[in-house]
Protein backbone atom coordinates (compact mmCIF):
# COMPACT_ATOMS: atom_id res chain seq x y z
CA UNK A 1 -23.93 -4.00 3.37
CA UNK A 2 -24.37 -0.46 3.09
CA UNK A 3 -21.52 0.83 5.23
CA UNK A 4 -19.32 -1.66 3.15
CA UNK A 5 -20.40 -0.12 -0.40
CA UNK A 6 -20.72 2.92 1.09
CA UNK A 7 -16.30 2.43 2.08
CA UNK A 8 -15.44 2.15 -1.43
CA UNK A 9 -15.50 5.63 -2.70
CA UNK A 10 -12.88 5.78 0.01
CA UNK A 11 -10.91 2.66 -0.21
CA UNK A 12 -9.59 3.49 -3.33
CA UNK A 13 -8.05 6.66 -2.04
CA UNK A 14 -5.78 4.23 0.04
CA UNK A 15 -5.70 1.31 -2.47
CA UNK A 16 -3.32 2.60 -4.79
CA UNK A 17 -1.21 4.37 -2.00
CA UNK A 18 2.06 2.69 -1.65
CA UNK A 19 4.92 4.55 -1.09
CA UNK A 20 6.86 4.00 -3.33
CA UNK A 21 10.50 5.05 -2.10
CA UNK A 22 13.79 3.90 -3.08
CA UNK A 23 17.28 4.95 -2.84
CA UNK A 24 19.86 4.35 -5.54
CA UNK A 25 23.31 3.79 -4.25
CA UNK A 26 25.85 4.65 -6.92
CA UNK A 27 29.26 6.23 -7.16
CA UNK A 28 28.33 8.00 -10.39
CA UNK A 29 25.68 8.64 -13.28
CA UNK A 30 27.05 6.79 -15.88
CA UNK A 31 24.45 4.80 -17.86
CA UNK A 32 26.67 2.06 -18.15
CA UNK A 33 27.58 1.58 -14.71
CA UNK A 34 25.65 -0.94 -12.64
CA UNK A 35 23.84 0.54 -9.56
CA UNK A 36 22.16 -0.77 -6.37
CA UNK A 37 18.94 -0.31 -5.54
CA UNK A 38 18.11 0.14 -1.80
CA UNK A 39 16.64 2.78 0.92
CA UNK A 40 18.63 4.69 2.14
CA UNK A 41 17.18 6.99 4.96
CA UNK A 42 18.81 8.46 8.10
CA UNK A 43 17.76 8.33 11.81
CA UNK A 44 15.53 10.78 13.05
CA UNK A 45 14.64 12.18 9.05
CA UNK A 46 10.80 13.11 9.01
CA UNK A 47 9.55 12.10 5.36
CA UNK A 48 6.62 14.33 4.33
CA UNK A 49 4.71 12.97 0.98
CA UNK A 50 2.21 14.27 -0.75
CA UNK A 51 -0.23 12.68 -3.21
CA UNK A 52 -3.10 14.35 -5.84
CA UNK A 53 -5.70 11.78 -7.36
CA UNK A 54 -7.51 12.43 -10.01
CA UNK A 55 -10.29 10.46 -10.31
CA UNK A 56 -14.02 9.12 -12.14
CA UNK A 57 -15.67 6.11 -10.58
CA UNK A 58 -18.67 4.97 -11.87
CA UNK A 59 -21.35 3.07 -9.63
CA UNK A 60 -22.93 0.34 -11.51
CA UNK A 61 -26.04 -0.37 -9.02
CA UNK A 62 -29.90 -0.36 -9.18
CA UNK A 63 -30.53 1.25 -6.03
CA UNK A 64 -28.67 4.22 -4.70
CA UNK A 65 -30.08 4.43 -1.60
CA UNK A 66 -28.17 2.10 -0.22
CA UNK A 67 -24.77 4.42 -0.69
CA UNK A 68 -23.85 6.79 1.91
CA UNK A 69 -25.75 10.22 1.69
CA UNK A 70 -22.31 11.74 1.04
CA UNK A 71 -21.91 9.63 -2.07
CA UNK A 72 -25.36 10.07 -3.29
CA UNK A 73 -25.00 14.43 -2.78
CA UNK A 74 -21.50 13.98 -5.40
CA UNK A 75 -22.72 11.54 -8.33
CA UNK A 76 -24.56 12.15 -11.49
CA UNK A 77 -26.80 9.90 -13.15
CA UNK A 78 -25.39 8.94 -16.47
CA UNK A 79 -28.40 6.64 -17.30
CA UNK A 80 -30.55 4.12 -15.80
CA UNK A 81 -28.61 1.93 -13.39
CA UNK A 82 -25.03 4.16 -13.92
CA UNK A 83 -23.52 6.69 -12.15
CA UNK A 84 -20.55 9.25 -12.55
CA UNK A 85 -18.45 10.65 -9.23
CA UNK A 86 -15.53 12.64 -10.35
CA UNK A 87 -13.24 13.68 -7.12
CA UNK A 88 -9.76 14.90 -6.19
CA UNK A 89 -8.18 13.30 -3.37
CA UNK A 90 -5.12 13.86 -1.88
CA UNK A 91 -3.39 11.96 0.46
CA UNK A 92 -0.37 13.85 3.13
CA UNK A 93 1.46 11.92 5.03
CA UNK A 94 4.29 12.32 7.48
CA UNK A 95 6.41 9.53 8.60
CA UNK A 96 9.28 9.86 11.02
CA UNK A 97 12.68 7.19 10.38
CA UNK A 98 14.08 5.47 13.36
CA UNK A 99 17.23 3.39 12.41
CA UNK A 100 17.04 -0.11 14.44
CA UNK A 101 20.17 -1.47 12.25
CA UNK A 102 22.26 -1.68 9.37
CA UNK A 103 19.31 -3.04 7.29
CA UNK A 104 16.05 -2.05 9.01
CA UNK A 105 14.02 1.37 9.80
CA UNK A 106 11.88 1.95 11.81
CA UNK A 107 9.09 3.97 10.74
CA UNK A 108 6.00 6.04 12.65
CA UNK A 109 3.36 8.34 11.67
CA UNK A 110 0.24 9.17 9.94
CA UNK A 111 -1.29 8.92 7.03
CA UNK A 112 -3.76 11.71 6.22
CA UNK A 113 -6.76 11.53 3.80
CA UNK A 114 -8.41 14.25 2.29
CA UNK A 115 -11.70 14.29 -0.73
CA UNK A 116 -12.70 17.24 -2.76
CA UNK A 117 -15.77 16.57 -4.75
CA UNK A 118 -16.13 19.32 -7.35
CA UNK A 119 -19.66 19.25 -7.25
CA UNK A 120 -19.78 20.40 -3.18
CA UNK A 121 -16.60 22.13 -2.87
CA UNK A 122 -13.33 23.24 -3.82
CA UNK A 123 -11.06 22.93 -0.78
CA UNK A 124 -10.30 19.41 0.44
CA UNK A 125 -12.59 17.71 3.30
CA UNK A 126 -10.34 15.55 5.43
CA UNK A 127 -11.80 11.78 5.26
CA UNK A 128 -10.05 9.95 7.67
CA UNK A 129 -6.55 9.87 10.06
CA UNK A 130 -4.56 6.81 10.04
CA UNK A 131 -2.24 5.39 12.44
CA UNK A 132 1.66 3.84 11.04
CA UNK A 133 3.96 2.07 12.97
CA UNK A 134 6.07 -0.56 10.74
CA UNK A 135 9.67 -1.53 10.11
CA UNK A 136 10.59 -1.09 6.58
CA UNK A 137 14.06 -2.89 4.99
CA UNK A 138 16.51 -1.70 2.67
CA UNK A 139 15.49 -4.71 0.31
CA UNK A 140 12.48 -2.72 0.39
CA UNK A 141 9.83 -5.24 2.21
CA UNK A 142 7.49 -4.56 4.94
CA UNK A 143 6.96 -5.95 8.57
CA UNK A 144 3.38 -4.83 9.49
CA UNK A 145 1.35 -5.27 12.77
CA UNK A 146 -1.59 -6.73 12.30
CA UNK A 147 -3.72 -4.51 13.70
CA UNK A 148 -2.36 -1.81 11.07
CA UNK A 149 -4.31 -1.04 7.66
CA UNK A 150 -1.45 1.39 6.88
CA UNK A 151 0.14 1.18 4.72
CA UNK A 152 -1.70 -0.74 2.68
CA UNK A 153 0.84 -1.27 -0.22
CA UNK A 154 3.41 -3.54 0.85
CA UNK A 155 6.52 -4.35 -0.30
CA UNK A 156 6.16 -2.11 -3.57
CA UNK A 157 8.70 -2.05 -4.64
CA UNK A 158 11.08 -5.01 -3.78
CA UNK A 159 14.70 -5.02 -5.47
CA UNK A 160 16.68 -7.69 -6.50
CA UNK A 161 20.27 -8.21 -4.34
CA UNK A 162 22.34 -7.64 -7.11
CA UNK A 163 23.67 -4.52 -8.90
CA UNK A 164 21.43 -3.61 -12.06
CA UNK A 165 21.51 -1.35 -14.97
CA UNK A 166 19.93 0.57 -17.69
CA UNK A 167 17.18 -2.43 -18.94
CA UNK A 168 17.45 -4.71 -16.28
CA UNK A 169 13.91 -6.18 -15.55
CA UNK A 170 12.63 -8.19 -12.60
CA UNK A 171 9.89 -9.04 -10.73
CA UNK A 172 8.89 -9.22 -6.93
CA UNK A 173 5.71 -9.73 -4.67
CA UNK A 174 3.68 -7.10 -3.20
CA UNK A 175 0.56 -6.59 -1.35
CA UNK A 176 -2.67 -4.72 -1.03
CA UNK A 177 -4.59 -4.76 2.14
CA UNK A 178 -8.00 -3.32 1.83
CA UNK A 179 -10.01 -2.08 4.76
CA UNK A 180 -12.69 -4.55 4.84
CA UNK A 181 -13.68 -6.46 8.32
CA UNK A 182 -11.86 -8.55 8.43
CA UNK A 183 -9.33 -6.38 6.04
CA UNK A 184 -8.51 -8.08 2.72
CA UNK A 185 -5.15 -9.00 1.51
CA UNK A 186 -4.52 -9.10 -2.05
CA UNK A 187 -0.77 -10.95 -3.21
CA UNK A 188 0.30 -9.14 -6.85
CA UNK A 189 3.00 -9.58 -8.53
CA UNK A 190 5.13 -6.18 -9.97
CA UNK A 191 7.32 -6.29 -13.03
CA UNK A 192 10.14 -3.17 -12.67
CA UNK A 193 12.24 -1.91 -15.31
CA UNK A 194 15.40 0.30 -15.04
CA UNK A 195 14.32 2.97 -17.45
CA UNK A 196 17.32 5.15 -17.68
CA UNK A 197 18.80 8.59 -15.78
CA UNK A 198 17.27 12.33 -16.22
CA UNK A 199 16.39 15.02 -14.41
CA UNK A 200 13.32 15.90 -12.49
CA UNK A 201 12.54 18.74 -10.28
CA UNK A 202 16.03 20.06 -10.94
CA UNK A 203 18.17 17.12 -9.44
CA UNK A 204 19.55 13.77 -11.31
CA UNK A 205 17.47 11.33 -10.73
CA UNK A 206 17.36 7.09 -11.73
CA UNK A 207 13.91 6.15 -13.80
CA UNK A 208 12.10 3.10 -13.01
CA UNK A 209 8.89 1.93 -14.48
CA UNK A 210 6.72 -0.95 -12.51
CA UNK A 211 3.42 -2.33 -13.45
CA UNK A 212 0.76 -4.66 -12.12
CA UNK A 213 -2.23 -6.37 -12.66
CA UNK A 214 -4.95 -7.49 -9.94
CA UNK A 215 -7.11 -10.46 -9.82
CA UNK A 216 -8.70 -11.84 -6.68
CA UNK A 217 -11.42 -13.54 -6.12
CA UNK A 218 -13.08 -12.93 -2.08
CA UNK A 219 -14.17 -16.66 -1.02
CA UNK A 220 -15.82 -14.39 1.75
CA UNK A 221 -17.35 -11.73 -0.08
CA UNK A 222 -20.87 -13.09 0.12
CA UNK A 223 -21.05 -13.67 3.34
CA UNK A 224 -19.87 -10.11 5.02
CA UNK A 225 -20.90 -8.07 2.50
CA UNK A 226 -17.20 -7.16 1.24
CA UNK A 227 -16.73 -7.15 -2.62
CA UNK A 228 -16.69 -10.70 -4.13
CA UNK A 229 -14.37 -9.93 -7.23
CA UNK A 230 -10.94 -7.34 -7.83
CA UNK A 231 -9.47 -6.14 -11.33
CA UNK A 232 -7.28 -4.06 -12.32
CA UNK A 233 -4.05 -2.51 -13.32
CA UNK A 234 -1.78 0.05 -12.16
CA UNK A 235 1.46 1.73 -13.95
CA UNK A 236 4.04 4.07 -12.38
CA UNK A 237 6.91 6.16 -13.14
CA UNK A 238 8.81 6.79 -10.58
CA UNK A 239 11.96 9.38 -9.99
CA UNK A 240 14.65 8.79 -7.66
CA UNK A 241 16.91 11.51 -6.42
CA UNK A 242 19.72 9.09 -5.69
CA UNK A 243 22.26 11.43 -4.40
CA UNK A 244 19.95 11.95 -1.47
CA UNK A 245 18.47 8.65 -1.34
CA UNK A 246 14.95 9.09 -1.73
CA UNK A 247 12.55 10.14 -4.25
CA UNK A 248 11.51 13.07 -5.58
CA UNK A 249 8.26 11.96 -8.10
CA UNK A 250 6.06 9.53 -9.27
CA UNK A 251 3.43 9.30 -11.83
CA UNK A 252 0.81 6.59 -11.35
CA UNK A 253 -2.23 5.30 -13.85
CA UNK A 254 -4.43 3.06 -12.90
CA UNK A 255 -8.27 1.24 -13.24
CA UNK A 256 -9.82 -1.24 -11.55
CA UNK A 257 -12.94 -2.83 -11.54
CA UNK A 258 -14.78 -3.93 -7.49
CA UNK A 259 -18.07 -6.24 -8.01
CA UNK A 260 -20.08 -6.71 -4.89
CA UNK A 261 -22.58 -9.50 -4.59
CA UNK A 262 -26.01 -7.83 -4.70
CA UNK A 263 -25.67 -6.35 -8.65
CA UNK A 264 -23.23 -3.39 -7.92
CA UNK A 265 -20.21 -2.51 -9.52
CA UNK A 266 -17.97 0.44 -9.37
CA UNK A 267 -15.09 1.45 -11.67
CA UNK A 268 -12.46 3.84 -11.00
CA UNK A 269 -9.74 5.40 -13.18
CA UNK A 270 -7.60 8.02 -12.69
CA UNK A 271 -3.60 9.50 -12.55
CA UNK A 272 -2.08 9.71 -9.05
CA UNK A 273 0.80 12.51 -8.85
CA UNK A 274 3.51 12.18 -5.88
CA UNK A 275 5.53 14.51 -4.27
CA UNK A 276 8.38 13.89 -2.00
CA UNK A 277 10.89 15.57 0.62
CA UNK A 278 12.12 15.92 4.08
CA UNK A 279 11.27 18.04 6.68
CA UNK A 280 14.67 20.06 6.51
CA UNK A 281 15.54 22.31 9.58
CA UNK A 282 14.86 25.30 6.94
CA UNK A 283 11.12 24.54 6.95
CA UNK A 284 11.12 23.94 10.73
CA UNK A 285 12.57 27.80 11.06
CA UNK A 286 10.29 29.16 8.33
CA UNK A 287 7.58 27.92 10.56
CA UNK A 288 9.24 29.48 13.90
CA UNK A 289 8.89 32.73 11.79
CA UNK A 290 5.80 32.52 10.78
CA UNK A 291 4.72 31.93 14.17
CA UNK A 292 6.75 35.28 15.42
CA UNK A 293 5.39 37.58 12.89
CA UNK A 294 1.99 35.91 13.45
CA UNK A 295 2.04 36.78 16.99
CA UNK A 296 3.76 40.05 16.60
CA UNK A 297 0.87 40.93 14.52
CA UNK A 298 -2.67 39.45 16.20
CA UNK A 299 -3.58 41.68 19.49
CA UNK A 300 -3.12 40.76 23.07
CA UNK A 301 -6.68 38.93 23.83
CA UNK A 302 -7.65 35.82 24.94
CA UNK A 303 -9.80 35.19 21.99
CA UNK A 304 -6.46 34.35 19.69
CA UNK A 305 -3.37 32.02 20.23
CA UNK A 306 -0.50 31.17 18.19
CA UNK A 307 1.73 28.59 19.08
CA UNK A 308 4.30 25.53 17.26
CA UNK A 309 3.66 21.80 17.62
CA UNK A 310 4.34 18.59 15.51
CA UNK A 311 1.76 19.84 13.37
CA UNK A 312 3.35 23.05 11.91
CA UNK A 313 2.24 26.62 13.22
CA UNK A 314 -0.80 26.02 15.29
CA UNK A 315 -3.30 29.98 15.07
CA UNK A 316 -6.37 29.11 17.10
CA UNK A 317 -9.43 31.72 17.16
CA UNK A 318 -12.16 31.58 20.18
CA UNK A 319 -15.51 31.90 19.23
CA UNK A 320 -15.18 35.02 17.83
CA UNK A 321 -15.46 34.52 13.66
CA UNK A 322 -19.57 33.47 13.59
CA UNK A 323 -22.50 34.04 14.67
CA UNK A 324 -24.59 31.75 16.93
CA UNK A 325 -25.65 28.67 14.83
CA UNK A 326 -24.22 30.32 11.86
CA UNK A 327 -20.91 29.28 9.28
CA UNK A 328 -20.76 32.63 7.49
CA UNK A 329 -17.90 34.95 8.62
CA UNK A 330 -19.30 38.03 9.37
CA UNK A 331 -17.06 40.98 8.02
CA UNK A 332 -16.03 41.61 11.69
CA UNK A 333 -14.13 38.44 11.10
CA UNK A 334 -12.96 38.46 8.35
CA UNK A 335 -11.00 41.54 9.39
CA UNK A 336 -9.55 39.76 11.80
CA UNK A 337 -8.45 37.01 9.71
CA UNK A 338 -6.95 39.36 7.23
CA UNK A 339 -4.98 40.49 9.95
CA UNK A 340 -2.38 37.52 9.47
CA UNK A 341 -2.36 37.35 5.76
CA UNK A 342 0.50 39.65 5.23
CA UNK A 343 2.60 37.16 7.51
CA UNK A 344 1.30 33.99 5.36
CA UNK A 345 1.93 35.99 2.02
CA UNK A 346 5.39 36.26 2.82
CA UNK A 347 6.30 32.87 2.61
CA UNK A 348 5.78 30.56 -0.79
CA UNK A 349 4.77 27.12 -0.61
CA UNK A 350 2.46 26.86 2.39
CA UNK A 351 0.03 24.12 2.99
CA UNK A 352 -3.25 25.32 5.76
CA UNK A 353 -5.52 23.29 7.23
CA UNK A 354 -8.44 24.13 9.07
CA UNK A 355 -9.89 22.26 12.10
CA UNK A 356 -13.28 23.21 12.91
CA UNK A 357 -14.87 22.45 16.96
CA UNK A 358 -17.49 23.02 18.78
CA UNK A 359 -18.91 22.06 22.37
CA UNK A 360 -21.18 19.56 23.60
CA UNK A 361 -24.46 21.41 23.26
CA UNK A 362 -27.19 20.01 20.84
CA UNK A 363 -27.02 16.94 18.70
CA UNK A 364 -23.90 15.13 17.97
CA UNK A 365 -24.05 14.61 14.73
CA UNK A 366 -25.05 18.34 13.69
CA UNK A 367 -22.27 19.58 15.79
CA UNK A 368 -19.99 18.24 13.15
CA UNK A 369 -21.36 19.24 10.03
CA UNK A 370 -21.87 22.82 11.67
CA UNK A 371 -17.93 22.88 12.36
CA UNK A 372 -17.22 21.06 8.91
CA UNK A 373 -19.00 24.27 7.27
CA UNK A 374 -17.14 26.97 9.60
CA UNK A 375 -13.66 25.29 8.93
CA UNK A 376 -14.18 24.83 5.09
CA UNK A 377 -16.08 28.53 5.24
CA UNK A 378 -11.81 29.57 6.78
CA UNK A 379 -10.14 27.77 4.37
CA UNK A 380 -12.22 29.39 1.62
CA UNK A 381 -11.41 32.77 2.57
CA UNK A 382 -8.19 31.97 2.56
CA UNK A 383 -8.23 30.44 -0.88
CA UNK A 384 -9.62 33.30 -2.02
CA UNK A 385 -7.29 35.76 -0.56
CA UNK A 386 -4.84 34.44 -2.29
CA UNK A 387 -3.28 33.07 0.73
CA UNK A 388 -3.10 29.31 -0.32
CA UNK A 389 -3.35 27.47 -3.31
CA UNK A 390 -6.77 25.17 -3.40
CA UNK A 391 -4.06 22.20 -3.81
CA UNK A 392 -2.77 22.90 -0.81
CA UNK A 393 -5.85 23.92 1.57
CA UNK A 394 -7.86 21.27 3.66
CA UNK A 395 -10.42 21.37 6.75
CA UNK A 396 -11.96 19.18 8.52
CA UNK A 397 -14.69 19.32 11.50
CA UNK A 398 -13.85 17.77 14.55
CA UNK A 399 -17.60 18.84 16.23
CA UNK A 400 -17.41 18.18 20.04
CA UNK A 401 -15.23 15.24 20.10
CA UNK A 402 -11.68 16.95 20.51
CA UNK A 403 -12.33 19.01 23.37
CA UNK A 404 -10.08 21.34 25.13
CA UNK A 405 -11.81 22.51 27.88
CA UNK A 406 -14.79 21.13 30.08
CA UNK A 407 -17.64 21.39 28.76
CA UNK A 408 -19.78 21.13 32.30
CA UNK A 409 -18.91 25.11 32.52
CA UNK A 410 -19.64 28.42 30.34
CA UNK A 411 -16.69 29.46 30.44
CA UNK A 412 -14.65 26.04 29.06
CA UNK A 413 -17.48 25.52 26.26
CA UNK A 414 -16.40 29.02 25.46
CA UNK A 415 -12.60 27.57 25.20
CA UNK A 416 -14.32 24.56 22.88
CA UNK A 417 -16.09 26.54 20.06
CA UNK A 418 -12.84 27.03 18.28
CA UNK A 419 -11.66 27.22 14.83
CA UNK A 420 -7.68 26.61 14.39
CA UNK A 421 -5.34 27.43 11.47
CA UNK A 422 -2.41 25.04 11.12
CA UNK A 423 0.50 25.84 8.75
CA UNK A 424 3.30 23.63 7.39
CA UNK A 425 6.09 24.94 5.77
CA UNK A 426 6.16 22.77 2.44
């Protein structure tokens, strides 16, 4: 039971996650013409979204100690019984389009989830990685594996084969999977409405509005420890860019109501803002500059790398920014960080990540909270530098479990106690 409650401050960062893409095929913007609604994506495209929550859950349950120490260190106590977790989540995900034929994609990548609980930190902490691999039609359903939770809104939205206009309403099926085991799958039904033409982010884009309500009951609940009882609602505006056939915005509302079996309860509420865009070949060379001048700038040593991968601009420093057992930067390092500032603060609209590692030595489980608190102690910095906007900055500690390097020697744990800096061009 407790690793179940414990999932649900961090099943509703996924639950409400759909992506919500659609193209709109028409040969003009007037709001009288009848348009199409479809995807409309191109092989090879790499789709890049990102999504802010803003959130307040309250836990309705008489004894805390059953939640995860991580949940217990973020809520307040409101009164007897009720408790208050406010967070910011954001949610980056990068999916690249195969085409497999004239009404199919195929689509591949991951889905990246990230937490920032006001009262620990401000940068994001990186929850969890997840796998995609799905095919996705231009009606706008889903074909899943089953061994995929991502992603877990399906077929939202789902259009309607004929042309529609400026009021047209309809309504399709969709699906929630939550990650449960065995994961749950809850059927809703979504009412859309054309909403009209306007522009957003400085292109002409079609309005829709969509709405749904969720009520299921678990028959299974009881028995392995999953929630017994969904409700809720969730609204969206979303913004389609229909020249270039995908969206470029969506506004999302939403509350809903999870009842477990043993007198707990949590609520959540919050907004959801999306962002959307391909990976142009622009960003790619913004990122093969930044890696030059990066490179150009750190000294020939063996304690620093710099290098380009599917992840953006990969800068990696040896164990050379802390002390032994330690997650302050000493002002030896931070010298050296500032070092590749004046690179970063030439380009606008960055997103950095930090990935904190360490070797094998000592326990596990401390490992990763001691890299946790030297990659969030990086990102910091670099917040405060001015470097990267908190919105954009994450870490994550990976402790010894991504090693590069064997750790039987000196010299590869050396190689292993590693912080890296990896920058996407937004």
């Amino acid at each position: 039971m407790q690793n179940n409650t414990a999932a649900v401050l961090f099943i509703i960062v996924v639950c409400f996650f759909g992506i919500l893409t659609i193209s709109v095929s028409a040969q003009n913007t007037n709001d009288s013409s009848p348009i199409v609604l479809e995807w409309n994506l191109n092989n090879d495209d790499v789709i890049q979204i990102d999504k802010y929550f803003v959130q307040t859950n309250y836990w309705y349950v008489k004894d805390p100690s059953v939640l995860s120490e991580y949940a217990r260190g973020a809520m307040i106590q409101v009164e007897d019984g009720i408790y208050r977790i406010s967070a910011i989540q954001k949610n980056h995900v990068i999916l690249h389009t195969a085409t497999l034929n004239d009404t199919t994609y195929s689509m591949s990548g991951e889905f990246y989830s990230y937490e920032q609980l006001p009262e620990i930190s401000s940068s994001f902490k990186l929850l969890q990685i997840f796998p995609a691999q799905f095919q996705l039609h231009r009606t706008g359903s889903y074909t899943v594996p089953a061994n995929r939770i991502m992603p877990n809104i399906r077929s939202i939205p789902t259009f309607p084969p004929k042309p529609v206009s400026i009021g047209t309403k309809w309504q399709a099926n969709g699906t929630e999977v939550w990650e449960f085991d065995p994961p749950i799958t809850i059927p809703v039904i979504v009412n859309y409405t054309v909403s009209g033409f306007e522009e957003k982010a400085g292109v002409q884009c079609a309005r829709i509005n969509a709405d749904y309500s969720i009520f299921y009951e678990n028959p299974n609940g009881i028995n392995n420890g999953a929630p017994v009882l969904w409700e809720g609602v969730s609204e969206l505006t979303i913004w389609w860019d229909y020249q270039n056939g995908m969206p470029v915005y969506r506004e999302n509302k939403y509350e809903v109501s999870v009842y477990f079996t043993d007198s707990i309860a949590v609520n959540y509420a919050g907004t959801i803002t999306s962002f959307y865009q391909r990976k142009s070949t622009a960003d790619r060379q913004t990122e093969h500059s930044i890696e030059r001048e990066i490179a150009e700038t750190l000294p020939a040593d063996k304690h620093y790398s710099v290098s380009q991968d599917d992840r953006g601009v990969v800068i990696e420093f040896g164990d050379i920014l802390f002390d032994f057992d330690s997650a302050t930067l000493s002002k030896k390092a931070q010298r050296k960080l500032r070092k590749i500032i004046p690179a970063l603060k030439k380009h606008k609209s960055l997103s950095i990540q930090t990935h904190g590692h360490t070797d094998n030595i000592g326990d596990a489980r401390y490992n990763i909270d001691l890299s946790e608190r030297r990659a969030a102690a990086v990102i910091n910095f670099l917040i405060n530098e001015g470097v990267v906007d908190s919105r954009n900055a994450s870490y994550v500690g990976f402790g010894e479990t991504m090693p590069i390097a064997d750790n039987k020697t000196d010299a590869g744990r050396l190689k292993n106690r590693r912080v890296e800096i990896i920058i996407q061009a937004k």
